[in-house]
Protein backbone atom coordinates (compact mmCIF):
# COMPACT_ATOMS: atom_id res chain seq x y z
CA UNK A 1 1.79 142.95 88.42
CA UNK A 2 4.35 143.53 90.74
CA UNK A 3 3.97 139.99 92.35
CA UNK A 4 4.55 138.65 88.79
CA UNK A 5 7.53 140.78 87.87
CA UNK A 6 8.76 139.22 91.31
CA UNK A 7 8.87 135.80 89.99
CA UNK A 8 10.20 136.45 87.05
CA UNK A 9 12.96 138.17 88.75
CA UNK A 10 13.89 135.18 90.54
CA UNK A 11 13.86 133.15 87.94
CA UNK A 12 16.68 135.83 86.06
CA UNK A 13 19.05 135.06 88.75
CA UNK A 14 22.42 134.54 87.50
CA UNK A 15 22.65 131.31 89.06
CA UNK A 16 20.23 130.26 86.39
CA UNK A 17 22.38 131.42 84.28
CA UNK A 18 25.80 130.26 85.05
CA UNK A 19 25.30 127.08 87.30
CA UNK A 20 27.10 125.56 89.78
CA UNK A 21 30.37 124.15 88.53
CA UNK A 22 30.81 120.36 88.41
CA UNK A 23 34.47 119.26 89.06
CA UNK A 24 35.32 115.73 87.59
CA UNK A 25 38.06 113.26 88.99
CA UNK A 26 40.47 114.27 86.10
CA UNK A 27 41.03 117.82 86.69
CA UNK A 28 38.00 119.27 84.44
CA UNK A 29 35.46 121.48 85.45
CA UNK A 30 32.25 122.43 83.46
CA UNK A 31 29.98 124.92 84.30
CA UNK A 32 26.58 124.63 82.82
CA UNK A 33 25.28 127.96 80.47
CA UNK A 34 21.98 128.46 79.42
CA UNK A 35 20.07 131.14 77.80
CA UNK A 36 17.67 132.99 79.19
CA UNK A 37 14.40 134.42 77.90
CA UNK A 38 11.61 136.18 79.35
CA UNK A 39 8.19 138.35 78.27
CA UNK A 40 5.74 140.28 80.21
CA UNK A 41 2.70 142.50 79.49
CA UNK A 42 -0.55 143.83 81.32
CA UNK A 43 -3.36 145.55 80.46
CA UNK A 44 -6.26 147.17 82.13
CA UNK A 45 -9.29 149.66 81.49
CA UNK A 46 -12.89 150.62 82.99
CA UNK A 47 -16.04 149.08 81.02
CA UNK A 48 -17.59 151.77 79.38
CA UNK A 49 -20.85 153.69 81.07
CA UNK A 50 -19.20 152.70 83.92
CA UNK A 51 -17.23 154.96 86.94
CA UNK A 52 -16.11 152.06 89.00
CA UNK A 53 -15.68 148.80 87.39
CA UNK A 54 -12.41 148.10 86.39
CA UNK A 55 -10.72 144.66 84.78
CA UNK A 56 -7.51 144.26 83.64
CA UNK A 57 -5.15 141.29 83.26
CA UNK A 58 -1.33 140.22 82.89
CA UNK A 59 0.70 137.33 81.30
CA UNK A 60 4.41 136.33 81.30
CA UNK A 61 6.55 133.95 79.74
CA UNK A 62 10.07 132.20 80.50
CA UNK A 63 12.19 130.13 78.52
CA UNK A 64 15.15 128.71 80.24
CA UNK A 65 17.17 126.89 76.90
CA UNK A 66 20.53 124.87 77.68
CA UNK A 67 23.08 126.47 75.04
CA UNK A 68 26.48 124.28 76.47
CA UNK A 69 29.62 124.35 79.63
CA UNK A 70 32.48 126.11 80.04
CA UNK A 71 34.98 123.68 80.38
CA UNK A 72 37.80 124.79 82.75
CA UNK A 73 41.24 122.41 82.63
CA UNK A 74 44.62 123.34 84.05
CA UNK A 75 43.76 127.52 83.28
CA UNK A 76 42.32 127.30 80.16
CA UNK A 77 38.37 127.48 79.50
CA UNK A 78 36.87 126.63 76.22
CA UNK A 79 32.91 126.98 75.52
CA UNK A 80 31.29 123.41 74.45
CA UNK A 81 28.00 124.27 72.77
CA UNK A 82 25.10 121.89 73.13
CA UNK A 83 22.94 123.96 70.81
CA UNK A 84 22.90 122.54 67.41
CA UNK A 85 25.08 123.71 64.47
CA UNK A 86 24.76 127.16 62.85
CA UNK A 87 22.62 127.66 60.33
CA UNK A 88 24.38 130.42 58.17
CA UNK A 89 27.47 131.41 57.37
CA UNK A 90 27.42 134.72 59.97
CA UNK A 91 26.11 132.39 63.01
CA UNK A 92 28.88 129.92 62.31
CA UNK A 93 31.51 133.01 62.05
CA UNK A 94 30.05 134.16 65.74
CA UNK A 95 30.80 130.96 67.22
CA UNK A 96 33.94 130.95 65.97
CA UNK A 97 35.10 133.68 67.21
CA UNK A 98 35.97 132.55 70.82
CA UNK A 99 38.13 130.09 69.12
CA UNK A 100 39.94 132.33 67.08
CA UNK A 101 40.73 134.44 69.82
CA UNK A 102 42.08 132.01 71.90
CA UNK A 103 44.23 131.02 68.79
CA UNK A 104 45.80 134.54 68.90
CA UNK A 105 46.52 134.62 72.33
CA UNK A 106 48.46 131.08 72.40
CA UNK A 107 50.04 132.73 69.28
CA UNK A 108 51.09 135.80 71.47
CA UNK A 109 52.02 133.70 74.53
């Protein structure tokens, strides 16, 4: 189990999560985002009648999911989402709440 938790830690690295930013002859740099998602479990017993026969087992899971770049030009950084459109009206509120903000702060500069 703890060989497998291991692994999975590696791949949970925030360089898996934020990646390496790509700088583009114009000035703009992205940095690739992506999402992140992971399950583990284990189990084990004796068989019954038994004092020293033991079994047990584990599984994980990891789903690494592009969700969109950071784009970075002359100070200001805007998220690009690659994911497609929300579905309902509170997903499509959450994403635009980045925007909003940096509305408000343009308004206050």
């Amino acid at each position: 189990m703890a060989n497998a938790m291991g692994n999975i830690k590696q791949l949970v690295e925030v360089n898996n999560i934020i990646g390496t930013p790509i700088s583009t002859p114009d000035g703009l740099t992205l940095v690739p985002v992506t999402k992140v998602s992971f399950g583990f479990g284990g189990a084990g017993g004796k068989l019954q009648n038994s004092k020293e026969e033991l079994s047990g087992g584990s599984a994980g899971g990891v789903k690494i999911e592009p969700i969109g770049f950071l784009a970075v030009n002359e100070g200001n950084v805007r998220m690009v989402n690659v994911l497609p459109p929300a579905k309902n009206s509170v997903d499509r509120i959450l994403d635009l709440v980045p925007q909003v903000i940096e509305k408000i702060e343009q308004i206050k500069n």
